[in-house]
Protein backbone atom coordinates (compact mmCIF):
# COMPACT_ATOMS: atom_id res chain seq x y z
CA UNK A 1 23.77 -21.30 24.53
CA UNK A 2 23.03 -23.99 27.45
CA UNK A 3 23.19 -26.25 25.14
CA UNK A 4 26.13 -25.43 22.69
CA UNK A 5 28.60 -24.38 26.17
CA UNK A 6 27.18 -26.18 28.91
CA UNK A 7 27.83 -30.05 27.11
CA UNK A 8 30.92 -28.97 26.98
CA UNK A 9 31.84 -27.71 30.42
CA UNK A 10 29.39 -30.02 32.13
CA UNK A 11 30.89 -32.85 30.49
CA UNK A 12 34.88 -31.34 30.90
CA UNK A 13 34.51 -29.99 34.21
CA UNK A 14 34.14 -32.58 36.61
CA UNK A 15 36.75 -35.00 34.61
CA UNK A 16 39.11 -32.08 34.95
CA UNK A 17 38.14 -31.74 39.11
CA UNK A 18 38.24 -35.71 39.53
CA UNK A 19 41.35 -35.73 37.61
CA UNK A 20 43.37 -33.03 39.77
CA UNK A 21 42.11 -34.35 42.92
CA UNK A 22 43.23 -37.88 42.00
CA UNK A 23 46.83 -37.18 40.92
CA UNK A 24 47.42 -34.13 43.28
CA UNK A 25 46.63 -36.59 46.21
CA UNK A 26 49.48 -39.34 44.59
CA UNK A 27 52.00 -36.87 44.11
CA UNK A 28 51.87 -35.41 47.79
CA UNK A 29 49.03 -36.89 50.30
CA UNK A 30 50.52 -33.99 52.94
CA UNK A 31 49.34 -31.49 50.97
CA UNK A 32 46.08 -32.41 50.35
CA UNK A 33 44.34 -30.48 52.35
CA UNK A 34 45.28 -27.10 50.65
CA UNK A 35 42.85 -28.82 47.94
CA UNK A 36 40.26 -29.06 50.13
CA UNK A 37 40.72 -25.70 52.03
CA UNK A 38 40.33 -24.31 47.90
CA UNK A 39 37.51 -26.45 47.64
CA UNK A 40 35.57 -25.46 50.46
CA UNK A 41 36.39 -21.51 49.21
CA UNK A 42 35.23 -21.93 46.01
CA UNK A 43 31.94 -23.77 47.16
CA UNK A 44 31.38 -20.53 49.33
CA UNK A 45 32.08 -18.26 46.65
CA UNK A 46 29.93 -20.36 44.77
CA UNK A 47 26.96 -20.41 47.17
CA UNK A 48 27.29 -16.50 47.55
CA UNK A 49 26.36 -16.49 43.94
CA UNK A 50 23.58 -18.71 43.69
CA UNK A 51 22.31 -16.89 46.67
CA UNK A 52 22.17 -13.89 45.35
CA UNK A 53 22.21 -13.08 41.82
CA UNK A 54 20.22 -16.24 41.36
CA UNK A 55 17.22 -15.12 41.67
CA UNK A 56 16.88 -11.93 39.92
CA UNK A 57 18.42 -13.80 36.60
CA UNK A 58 15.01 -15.37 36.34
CA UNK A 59 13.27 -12.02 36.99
CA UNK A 60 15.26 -10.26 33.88
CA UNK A 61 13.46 -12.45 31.55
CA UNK A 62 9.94 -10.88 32.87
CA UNK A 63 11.92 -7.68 32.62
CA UNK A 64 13.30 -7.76 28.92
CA UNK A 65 9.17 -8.89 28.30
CA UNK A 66 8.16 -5.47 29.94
CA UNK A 67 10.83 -3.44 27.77
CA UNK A 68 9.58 -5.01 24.55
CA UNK A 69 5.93 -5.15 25.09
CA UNK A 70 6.35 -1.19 25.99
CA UNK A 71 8.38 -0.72 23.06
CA UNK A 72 5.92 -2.59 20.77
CA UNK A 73 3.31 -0.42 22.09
CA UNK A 74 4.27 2.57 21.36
CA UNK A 75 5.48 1.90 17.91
CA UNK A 76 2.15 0.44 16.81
CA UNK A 77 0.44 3.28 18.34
CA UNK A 78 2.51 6.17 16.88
CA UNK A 79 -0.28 8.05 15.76
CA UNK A 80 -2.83 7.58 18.76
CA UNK A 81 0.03 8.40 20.97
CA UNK A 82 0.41 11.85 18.81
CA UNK A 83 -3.00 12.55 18.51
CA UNK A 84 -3.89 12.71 21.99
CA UNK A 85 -0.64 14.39 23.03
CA UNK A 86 0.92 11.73 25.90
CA UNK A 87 4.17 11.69 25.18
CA UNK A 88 5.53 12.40 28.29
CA UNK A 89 3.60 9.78 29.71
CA UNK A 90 4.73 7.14 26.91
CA UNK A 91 7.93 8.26 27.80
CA UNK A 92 7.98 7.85 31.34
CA UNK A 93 6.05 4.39 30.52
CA UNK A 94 9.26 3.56 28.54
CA UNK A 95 11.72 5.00 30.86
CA UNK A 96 10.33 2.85 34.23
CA UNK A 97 10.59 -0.36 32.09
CA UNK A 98 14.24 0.49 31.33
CA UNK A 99 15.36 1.81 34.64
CA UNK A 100 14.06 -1.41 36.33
CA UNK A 101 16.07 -3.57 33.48
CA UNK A 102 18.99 -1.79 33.65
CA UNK A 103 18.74 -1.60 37.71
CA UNK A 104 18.61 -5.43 37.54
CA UNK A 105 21.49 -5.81 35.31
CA UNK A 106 23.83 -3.50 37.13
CA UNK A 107 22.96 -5.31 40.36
CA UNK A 108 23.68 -8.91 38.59
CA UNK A 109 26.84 -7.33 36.91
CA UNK A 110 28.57 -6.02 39.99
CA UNK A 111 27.87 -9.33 41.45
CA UNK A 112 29.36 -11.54 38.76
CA UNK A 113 32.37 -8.80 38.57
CA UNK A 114 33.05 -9.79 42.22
CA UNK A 115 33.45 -13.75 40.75
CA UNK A 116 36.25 -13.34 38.81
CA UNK A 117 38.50 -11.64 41.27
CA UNK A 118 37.75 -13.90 44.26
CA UNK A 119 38.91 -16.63 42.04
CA UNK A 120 42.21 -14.80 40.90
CA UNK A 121 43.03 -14.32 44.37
CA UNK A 122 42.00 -17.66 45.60
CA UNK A 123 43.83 -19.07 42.69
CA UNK A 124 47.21 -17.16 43.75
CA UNK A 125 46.80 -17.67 47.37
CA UNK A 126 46.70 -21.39 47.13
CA UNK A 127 49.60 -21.33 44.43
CA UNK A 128 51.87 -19.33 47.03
CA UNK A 129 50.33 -21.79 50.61
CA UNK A 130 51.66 -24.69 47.84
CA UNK A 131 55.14 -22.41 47.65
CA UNK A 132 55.62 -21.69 50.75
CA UNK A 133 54.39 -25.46 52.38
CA UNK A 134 56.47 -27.02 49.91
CA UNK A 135 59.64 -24.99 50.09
CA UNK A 136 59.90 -26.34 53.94
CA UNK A 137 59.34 -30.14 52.61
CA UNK A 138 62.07 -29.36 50.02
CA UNK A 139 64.45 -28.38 52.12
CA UNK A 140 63.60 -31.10 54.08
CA UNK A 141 64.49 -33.31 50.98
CA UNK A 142 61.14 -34.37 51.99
CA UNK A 143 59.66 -33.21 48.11
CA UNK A 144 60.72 -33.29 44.54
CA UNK A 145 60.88 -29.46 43.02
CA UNK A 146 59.00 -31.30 39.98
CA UNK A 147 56.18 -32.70 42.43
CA UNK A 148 55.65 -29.09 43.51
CA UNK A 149 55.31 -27.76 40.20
CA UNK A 150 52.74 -30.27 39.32
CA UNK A 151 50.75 -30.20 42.24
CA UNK A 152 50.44 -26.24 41.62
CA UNK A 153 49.40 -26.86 38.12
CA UNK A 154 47.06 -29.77 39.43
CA UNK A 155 45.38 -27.63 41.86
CA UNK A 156 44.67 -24.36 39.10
CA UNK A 157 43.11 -27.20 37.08
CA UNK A 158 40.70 -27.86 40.05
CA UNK A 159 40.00 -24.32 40.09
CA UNK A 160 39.50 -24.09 36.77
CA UNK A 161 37.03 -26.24 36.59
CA UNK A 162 34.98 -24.79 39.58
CA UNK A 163 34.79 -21.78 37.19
CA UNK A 164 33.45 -23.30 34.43
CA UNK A 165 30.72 -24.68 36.87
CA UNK A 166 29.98 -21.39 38.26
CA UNK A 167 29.38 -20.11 34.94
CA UNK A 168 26.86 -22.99 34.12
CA UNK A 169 25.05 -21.44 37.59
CA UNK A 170 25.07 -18.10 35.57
CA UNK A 171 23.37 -19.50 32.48
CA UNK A 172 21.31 -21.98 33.78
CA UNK A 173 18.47 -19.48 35.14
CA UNK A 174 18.17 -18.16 31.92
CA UNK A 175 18.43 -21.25 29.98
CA UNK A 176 15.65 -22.83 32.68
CA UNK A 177 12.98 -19.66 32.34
CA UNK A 178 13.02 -19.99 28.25
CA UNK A 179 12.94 -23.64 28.25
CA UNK A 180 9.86 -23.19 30.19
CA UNK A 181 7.90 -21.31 27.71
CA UNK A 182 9.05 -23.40 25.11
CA UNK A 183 8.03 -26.84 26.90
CA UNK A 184 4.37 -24.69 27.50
CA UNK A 185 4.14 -23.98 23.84
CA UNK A 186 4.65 -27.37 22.70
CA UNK A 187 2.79 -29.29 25.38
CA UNK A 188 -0.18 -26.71 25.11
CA UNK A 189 -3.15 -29.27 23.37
CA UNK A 190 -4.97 -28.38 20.42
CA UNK A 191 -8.72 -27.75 21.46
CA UNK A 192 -9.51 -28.18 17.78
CA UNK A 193 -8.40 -31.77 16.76
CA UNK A 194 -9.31 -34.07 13.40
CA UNK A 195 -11.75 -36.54 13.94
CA UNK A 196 -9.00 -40.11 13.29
CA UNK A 197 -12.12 -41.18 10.83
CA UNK A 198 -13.06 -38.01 8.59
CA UNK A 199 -16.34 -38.47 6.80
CA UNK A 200 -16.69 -37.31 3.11
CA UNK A 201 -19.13 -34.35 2.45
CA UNK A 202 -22.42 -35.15 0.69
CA UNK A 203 -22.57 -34.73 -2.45
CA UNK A 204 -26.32 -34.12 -2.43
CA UNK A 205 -26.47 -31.35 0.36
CA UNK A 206 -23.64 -29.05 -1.12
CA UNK A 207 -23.55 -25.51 0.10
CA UNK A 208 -26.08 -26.29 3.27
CA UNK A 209 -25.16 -24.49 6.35
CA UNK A 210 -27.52 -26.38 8.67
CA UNK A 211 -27.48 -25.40 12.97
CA UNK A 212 -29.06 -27.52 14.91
CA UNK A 213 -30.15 -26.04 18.77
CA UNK A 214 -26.10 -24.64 19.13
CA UNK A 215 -25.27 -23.30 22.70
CA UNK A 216 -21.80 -22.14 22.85
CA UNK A 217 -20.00 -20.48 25.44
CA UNK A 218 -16.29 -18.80 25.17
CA UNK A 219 -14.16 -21.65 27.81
CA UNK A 220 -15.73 -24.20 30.53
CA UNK A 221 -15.70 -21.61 33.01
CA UNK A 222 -17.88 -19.01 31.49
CA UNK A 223 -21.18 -18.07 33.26
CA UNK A 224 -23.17 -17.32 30.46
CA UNK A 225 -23.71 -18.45 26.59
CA UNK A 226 -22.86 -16.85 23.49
CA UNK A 227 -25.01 -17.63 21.87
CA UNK A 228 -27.96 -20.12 22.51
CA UNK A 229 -30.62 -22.31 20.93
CA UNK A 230 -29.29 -20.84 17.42
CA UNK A 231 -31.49 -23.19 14.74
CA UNK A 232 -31.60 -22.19 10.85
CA UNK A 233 -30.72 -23.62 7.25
CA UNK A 234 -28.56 -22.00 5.17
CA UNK A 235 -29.41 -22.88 1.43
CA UNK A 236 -27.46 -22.65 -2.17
CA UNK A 237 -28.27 -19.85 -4.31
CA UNK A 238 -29.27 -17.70 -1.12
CA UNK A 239 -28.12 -14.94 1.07
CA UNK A 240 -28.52 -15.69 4.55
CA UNK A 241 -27.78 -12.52 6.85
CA UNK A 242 -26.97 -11.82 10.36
CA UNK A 243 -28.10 -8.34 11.98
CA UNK A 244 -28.15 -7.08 15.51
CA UNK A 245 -26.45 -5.41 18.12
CA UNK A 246 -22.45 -5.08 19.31
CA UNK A 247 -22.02 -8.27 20.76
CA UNK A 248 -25.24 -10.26 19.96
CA UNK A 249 -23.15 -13.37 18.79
CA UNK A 250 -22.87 -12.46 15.18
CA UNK A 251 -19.34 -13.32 14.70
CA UNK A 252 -19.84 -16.39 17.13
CA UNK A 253 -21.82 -17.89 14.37
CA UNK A 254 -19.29 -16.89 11.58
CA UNK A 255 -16.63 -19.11 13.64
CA UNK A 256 -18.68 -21.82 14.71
CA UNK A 257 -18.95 -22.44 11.03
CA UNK A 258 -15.29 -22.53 10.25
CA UNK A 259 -14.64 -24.50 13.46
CA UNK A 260 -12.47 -22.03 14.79
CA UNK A 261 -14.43 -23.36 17.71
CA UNK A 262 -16.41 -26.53 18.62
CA UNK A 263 -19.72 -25.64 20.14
CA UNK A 264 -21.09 -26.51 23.67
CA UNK A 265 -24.32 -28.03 22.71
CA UNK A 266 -26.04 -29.14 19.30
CA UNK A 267 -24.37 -29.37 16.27
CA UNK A 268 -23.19 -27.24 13.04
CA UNK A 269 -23.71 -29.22 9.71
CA UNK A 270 -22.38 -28.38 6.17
CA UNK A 271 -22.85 -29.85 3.62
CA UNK A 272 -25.02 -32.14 5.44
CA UNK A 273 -21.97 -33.70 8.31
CA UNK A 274 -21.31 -32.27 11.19
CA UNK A 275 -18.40 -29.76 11.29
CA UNK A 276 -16.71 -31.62 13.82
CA UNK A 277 -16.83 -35.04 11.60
CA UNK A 278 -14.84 -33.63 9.06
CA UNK A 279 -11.04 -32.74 8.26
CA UNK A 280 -10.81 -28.81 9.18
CA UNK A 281 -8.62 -28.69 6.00
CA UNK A 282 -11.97 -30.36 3.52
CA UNK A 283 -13.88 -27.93 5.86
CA UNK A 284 -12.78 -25.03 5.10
CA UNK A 285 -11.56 -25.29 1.39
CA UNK A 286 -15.30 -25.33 0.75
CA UNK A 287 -15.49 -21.88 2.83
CA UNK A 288 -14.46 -18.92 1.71
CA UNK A 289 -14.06 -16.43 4.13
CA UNK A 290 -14.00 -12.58 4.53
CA UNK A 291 -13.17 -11.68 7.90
CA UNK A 292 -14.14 -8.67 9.73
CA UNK A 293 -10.65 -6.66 9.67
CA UNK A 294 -9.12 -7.37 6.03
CA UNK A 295 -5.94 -8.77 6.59
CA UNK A 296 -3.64 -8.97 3.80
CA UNK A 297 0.22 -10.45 3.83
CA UNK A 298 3.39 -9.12 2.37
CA UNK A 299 3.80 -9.95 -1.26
CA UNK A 300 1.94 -8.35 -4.20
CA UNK A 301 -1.50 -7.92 -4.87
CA UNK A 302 -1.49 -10.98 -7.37
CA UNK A 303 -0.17 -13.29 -4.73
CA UNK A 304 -2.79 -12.03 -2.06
CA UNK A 305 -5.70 -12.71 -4.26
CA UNK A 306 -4.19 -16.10 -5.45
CA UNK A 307 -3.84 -17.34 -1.66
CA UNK A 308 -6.60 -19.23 -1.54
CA UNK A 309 -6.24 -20.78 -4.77
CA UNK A 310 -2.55 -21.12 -6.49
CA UNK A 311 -3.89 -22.21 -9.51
CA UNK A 312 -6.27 -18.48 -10.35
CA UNK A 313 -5.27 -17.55 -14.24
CA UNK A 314 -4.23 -13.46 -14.64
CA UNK A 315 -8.10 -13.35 -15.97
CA UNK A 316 -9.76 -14.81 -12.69
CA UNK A 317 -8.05 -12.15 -10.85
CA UNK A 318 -9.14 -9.26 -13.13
CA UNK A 319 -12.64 -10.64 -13.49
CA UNK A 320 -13.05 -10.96 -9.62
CA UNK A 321 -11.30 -7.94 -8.67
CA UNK A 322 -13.64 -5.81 -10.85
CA UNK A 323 -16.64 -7.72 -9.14
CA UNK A 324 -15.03 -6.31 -5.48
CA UNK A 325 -14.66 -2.99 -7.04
CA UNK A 326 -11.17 -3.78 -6.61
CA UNK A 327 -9.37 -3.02 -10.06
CA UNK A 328 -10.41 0.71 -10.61
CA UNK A 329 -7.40 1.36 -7.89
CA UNK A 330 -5.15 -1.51 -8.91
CA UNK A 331 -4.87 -0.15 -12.45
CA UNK A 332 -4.45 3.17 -10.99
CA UNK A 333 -0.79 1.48 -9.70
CA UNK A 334 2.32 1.19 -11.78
CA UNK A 335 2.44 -2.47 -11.43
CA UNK A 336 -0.79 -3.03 -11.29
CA UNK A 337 -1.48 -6.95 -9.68
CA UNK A 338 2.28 -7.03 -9.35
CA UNK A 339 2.06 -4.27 -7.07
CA UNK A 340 3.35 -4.68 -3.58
CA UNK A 341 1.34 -5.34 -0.94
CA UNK A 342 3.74 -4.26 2.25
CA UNK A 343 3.26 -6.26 5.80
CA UNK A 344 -0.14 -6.45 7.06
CA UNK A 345 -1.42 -4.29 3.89
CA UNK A 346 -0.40 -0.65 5.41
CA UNK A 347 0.20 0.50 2.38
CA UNK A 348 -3.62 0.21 1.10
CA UNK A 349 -6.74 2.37 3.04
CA UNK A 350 -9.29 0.21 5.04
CA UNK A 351 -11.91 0.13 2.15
CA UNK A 352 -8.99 -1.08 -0.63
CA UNK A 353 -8.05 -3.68 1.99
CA UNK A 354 -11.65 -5.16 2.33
CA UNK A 355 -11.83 -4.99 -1.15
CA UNK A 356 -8.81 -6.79 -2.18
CA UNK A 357 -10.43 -9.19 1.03
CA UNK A 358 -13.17 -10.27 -1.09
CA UNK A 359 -11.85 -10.31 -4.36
CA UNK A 360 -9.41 -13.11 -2.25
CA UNK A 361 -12.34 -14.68 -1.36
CA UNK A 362 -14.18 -15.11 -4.76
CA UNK A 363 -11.29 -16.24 -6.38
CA UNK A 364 -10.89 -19.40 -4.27
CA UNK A 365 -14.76 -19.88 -5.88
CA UNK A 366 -16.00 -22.04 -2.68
CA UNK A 367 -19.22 -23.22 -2.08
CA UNK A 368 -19.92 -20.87 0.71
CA UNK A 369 -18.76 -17.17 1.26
CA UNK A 370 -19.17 -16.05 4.83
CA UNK A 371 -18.91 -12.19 5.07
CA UNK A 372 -18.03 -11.12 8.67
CA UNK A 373 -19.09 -7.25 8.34
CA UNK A 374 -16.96 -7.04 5.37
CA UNK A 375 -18.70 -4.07 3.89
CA UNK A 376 -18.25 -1.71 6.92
CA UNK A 377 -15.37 0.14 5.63
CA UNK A 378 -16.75 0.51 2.23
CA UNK A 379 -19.18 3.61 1.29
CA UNK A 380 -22.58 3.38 -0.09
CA UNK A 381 -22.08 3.73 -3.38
CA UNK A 382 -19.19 1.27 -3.95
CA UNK A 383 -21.33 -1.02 -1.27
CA UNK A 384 -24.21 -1.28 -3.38
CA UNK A 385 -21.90 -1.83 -7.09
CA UNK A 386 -20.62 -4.50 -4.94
CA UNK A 387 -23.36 -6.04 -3.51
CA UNK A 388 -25.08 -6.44 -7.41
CA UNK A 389 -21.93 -7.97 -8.90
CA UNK A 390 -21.59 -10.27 -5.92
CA UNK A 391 -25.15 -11.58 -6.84
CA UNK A 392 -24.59 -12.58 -10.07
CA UNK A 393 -21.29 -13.89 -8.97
CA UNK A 394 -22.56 -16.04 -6.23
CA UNK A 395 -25.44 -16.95 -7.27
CA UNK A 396 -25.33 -20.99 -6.50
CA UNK A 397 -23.12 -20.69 -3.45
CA UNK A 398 -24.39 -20.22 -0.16
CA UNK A 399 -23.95 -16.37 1.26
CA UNK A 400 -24.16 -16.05 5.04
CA UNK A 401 -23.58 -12.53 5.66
CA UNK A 402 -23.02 -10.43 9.03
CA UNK A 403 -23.64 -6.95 8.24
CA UNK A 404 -24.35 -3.98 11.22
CA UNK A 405 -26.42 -2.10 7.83
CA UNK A 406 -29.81 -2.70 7.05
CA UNK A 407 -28.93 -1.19 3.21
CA UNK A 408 -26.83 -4.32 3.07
CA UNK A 409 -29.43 -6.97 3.57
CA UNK A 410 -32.65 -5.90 2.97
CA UNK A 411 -32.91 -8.11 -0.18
CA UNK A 412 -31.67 -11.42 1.69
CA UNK A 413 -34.14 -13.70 1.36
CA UNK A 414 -33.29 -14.87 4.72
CA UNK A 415 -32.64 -12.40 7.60
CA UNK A 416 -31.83 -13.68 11.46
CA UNK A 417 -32.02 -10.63 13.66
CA UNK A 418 -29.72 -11.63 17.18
CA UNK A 419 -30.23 -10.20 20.32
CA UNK A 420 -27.72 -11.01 23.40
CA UNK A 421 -26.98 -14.37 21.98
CA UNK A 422 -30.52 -15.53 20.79
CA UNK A 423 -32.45 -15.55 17.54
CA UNK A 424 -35.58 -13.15 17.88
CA UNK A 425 -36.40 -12.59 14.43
CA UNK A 426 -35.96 -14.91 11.37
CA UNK A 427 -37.52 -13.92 7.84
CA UNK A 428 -37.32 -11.78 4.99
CA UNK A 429 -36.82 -7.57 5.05
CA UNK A 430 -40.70 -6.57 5.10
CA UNK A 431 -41.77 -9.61 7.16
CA UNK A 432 -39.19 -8.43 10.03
CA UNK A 433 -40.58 -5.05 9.98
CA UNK A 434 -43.85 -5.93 10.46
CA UNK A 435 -43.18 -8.91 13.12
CA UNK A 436 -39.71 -7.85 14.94
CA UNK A 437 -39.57 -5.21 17.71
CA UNK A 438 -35.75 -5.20 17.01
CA UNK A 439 -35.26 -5.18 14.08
CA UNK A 440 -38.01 -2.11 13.63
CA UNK A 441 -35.56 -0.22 15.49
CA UNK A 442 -32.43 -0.83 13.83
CA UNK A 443 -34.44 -0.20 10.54
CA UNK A 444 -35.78 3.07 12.05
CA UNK A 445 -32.33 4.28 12.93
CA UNK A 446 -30.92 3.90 9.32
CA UNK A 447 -33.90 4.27 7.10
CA UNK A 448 -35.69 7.13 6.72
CA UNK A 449 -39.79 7.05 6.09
CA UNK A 450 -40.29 6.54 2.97
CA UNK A 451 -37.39 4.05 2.77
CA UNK A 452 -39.38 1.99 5.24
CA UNK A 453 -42.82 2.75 3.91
């Protein structure tokens, strides 16, 4: 809007003012100072304004944020918001937000109401001070009846153009606060950038996940690491499995892999180069990944599983949806793969979404799958179905897999058990038991005796 109006009256407005003052001062030099007495009255108008209703434009903006974040709230959380019965207090959550807007506005709107008026009335007054102070020079044959006319129309062209300018004062606020988290968006720098020399993989060390003493913290000014002194190899034709507690770094790893971050100290390798050597798009076309919350996109269920590769025949699809246990409920649809898949997958359950997850990622066939506690929303039964077609699926890619159940991983041949961001147990299912205090108690608390035995 700034831009579209505001070339145009900051460009026409002062040429009109310059203008008027110019050739109202050559028709009649004695009048001149009703100009400047309409001058110095719109300037204080003006002023009064800026003064004002000035600042609160730049506080609706935070306002209009308020509204819509509470809005946003409570239509994501519909059913939390039913469940535990606070809709009184959602609505009085919603109601302060939109008194304090609407508050606001009626303040700024009486205000600018007062605007137009004060400039009607300054506009007549100074037409009928030109009237009557020109009526006594035409009588005194001292004025043309013509010069009067055009000094009147001279001087509502001045005004004029003060309005125009105290509308820019109205927009500008506005204009200023937006353009301000634009400029903050674009000049915000990428932490993550391309190296300007990308190395190739090697060819020779395909699907090795390789760290090398990582320390990572979340931002410069956190106190303590992530995760720290991680060291282990990843290899081809193995599962590779991450186990421990909430917040033991798990998903750290899982990132620092796909370089959704750079790490602090040490260095991630795959295939042999560092992570941070490489182009993040060669990076992670070789990585296909299953994140913790299945996320799926609008479209159908054919496009979602084709996203990470365009080129996936009808067959690939069918073939990789039966290994996620996928295709039992997609042939149970009308459209089958040509179902639709609505925004952010609401119209699937949590275990069909992690499903359909997978099946995305073994279609892209990379050379490593990296399982973020995909399995967590799936039951035991379709969890282990899964788990033996994945095998045979997989079985010369690398599998690094962060799982929270021991059922899941007890036949990785490698298992690193975290604790508070530190490795404290590397090795296979029976050596942990016997070796790792930690992992002995996660086993305990999901196996049963003989299980263990």
């Amino acid at each position: 809007m700034l831009l579209m109006m505001g070339t145009y009256m900051i460009c026409y407005a002062p040429i009109m003012a310059i203008g008027s003052i110019s050739m109202s001062v050559r028709k009649s030099p004695s009048l001149s100072w009703i100009l400047a007495l309409a001058v110095v009255l719109l300037f204080a108008l003006i002023l009064f304004i800026f003064i004002v209703a000035m600042p609160k434009f730049k506080i609706i903006q935070k306002l209009v944020d308020r509204l819509n974040l509470v809005s946003r709230e409570i239509l994501s959380g519909l059913l939390v918001i039913r469940a535990f019965g606070t809709r009184e207090h959602e609505s009085k959550r919603f109601d302060e937000a939109n008194t304090d807007l609407t508050k606001l506005n009626l303040f700024i709107s009486r205000v600018m109401t007062v605007m137009m008026p004060a400039v009607m009335f300054i506009m007549n007054g100074i037409s009928i001070l030109i009237v009557w102070i020109g009526a006594d020079r035409i009588s005194d044959s001292a004025m043309q009846i013509g010069d009067m006319m055009a000094f009147i129309q001279y001087a509502m062209q001045l005004i004029m153009s003060f309005l125009f300018i105290s509308m820019m004062f109205v927009m500008i606020p506005r204009a200023s606060v937006s353009a301000g988290r634009i400029a903050d968006v674009l000049g915000s720098e990428q932490t993550i950038k391309n190296p300007e020399n990308p190395k190739e993989f090697a060819a020779e060390k395909k699907g090795y996940v390789e760290f090398q003493n990582v320390n990572f913290r979340y931002g410069e000014d956190a106190d303590e690491y992530a995760v720290e002194n991680i060291s282990f190899v990843a290899k081809p034709g193995e599962t590779t499995a991450l186990i421990g507690a909430t917040g033991s770094g798990k998903s750290t790893i899982a990132n620092l892999i796909l370089r959704f971050y750079d790490v602090t100290d040490g260095a991630v390798l795959v295939n042999g180069v560092d992570v941070r050597e490489v182009s993040e798009f060669d990076l992670r076309d070789r990585i296909g990944f299953v994140p913790q919350k299945g996320a799926l996109l609008s479209g159908t269920i054919a496009s979602n599983l084709r996203y990470g590769n365009k080129d996936a025949t009808d067959e690939e699809l069918k073939e990789y949806a039966a290994v996620a246990q996928a295709d039992a409920f997609i042939n149970e649809k009308p459209d089958d793969y040509d179902s639709e898949i609505t925004q952010g997958g609401t119209n699937v359950s949590g275990g069909q979404k992690q499903r359909l997850s997978i099946a995305r990622a073994l279609v892209k066939k990379p050379d490593i799958f990296i399982f973020d506690d995909s399995f967590s929303a799936l039951d035991f039964k379709t969890d282990v179905a899964l788990r033996k077609a994945l095998k045979e699926k997989t079985g010369d890619s690398t599998v690094i897999l962060v799982a929270q159940r021991i059922s899941t991983i007890m036949n990785a041949e490698q298992i690193i058990v975290l604790d508070d961001g530190k490795i404290v147990g590397k090795g296979t299912h029976r050596e942990l038991l016997n070796h790792c205090e930690q992992y002995n108690e996660i086993a305990s608390s999901q196996l049963s005796k003989e299980e263990l035995a």
